[in-house]
Protein backbone atom coordinates (compact mmCIF):
# COMPACT_ATOMS: atom_id res chain seq x y z
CA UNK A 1 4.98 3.90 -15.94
CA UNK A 2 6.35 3.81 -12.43
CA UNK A 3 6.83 0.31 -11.12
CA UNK A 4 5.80 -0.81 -7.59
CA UNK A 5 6.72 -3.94 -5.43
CA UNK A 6 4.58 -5.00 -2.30
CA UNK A 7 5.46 -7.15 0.11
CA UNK A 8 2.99 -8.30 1.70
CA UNK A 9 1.15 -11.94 3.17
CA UNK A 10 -2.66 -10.69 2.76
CA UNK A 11 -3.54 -11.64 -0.25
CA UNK A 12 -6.80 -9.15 0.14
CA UNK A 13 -4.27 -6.29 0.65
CA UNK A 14 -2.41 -7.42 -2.55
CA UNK A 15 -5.46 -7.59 -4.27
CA UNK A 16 -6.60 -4.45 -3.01
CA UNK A 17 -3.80 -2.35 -3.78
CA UNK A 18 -3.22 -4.29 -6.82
CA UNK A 19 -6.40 -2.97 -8.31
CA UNK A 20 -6.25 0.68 -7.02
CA UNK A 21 -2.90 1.40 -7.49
CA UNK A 22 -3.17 -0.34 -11.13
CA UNK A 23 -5.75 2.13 -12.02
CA UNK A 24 -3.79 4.85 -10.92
CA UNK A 25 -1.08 3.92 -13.37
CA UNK A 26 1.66 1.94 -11.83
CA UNK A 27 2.36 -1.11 -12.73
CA UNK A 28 2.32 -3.46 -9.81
CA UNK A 29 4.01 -6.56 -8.76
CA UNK A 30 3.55 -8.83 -5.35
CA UNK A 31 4.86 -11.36 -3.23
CA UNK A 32 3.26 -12.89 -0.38
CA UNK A 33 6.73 -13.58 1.06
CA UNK A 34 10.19 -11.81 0.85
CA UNK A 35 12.66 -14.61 0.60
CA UNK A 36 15.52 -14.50 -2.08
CA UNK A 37 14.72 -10.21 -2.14
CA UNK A 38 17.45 -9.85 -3.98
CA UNK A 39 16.20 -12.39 -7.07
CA UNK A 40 12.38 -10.25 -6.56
CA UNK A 41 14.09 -7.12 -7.21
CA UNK A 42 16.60 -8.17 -10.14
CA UNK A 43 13.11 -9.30 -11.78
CA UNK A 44 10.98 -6.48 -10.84
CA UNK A 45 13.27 -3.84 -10.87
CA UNK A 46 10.96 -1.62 -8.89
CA UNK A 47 10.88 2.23 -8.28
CA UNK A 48 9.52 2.01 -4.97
CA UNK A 49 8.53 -1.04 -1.86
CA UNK A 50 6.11 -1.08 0.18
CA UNK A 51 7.40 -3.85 3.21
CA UNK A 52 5.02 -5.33 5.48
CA UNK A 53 6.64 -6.11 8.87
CA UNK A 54 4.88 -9.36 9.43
CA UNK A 55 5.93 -11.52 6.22
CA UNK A 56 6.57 -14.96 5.87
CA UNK A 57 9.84 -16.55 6.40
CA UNK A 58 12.70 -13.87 6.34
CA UNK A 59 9.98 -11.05 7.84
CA UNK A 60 10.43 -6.97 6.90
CA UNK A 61 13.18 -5.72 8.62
CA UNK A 62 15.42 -8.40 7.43
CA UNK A 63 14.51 -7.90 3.94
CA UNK A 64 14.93 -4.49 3.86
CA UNK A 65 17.93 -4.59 5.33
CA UNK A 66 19.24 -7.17 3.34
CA UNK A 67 18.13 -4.75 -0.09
CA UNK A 68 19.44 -1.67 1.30
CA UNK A 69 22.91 -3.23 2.13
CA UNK A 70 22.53 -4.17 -1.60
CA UNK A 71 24.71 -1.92 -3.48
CA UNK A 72 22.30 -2.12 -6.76
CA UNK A 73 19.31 -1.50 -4.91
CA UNK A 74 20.06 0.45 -1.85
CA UNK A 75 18.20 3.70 -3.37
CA UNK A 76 15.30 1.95 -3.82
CA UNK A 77 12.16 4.00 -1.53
CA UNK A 78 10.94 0.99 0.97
CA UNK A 79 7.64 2.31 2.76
CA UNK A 80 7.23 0.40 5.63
CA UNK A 81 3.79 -0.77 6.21
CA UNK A 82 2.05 -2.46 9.30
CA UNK A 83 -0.77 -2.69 12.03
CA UNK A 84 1.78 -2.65 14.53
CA UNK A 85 1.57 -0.09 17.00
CA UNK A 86 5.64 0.77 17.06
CA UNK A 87 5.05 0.96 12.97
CA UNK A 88 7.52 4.16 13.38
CA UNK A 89 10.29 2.38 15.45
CA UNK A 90 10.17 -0.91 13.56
CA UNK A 91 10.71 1.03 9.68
CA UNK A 92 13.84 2.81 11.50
CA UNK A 93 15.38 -0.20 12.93
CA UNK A 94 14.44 -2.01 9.07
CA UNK A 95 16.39 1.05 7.53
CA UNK A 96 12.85 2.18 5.40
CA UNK A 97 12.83 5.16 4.05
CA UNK A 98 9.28 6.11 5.46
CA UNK A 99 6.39 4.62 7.23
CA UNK A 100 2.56 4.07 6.94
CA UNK A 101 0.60 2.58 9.84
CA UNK A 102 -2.30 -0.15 8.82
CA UNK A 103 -5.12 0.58 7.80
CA UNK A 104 -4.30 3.63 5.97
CA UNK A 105 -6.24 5.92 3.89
CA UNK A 106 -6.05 5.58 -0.06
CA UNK A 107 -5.26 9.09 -0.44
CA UNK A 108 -2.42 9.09 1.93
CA UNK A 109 -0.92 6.63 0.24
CA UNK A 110 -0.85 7.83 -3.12
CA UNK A 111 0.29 10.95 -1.50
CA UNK A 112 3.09 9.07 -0.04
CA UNK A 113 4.16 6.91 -3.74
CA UNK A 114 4.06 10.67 -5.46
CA UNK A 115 6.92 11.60 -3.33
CA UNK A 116 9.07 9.28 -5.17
C-alpha cells in the first residue's frame, strides 16, 4: 500500500482527500501545518507529498525545500498544490517535483499519484 502525506491547513481538503484517496488504496496521513518536516517524514515515511503553498508557520516552499535538501528524503515526489494563480512558478521556486492548481479534478489527481 502506497503511503501519502498532505500538507495542507483545510481541514475539509484533508478530510476530503483523506476519504477518497483512502478508498482508492493509499494509506493517508495529514498535517495541518509543516513545521519540524523532517520529524513528519521520519514518522510517515511517505511515497509521495502533496504541499500546499499557504500552510501555517514555516509555509510550502520552505518545507519543501527544507525535505529536498534532506539527503534521506530528497527523492521523495512533492506535488505542489494551491489556488494561487502563479501555482506553476511557486512549485519551481519550492523545488516540487510537479504541480496541481486548486480546485482540481479527482481524476487528475489520481492520474497525477499513479505516476509515482
Amino acid at each position: 500500500m502506497k503511503r501519502i502525506l498532505i500538507f495542507d491547513d483545510d481541514t475539509d481538503i484533508l478530510e476530503i482527500l483523506t476519504y477518497l484517496l483512502t478508498e482508492k488504496g493509499w494509506e493517508v496521513h495529514t498535517r495541518t501545518n509543516c513545521n519540524n518536516i523532517i520529524s513528519i517524514l521520519e514518522e510517515c515515511r511517505p511515497d509521495v507529498i502533496l504541499m500546499d503553498n499557504w500552510i501555517p508557520d514555516t509555509g510550502g516552499i520552505i518545507a519543501t525545500r527544507t525535505l529536498k535538501a534532506h539527503e534521506e528524503f530528497k527523492e521523495i515526489p512533492v506535488v505542489y498544490f494551491s489556488a494561487n494563480n502563479d501555482i506553476e512558478k511557486l512549485a519551481t521556486e519550492a523545488g516540487a517535483d510537479t504541480w496541481l492548481a486548486k480546485p482540481f479534478d479527482l481524476d487528475e489527481l489520481e492520474l497525477m499519484l499513479s505516476r509515482f
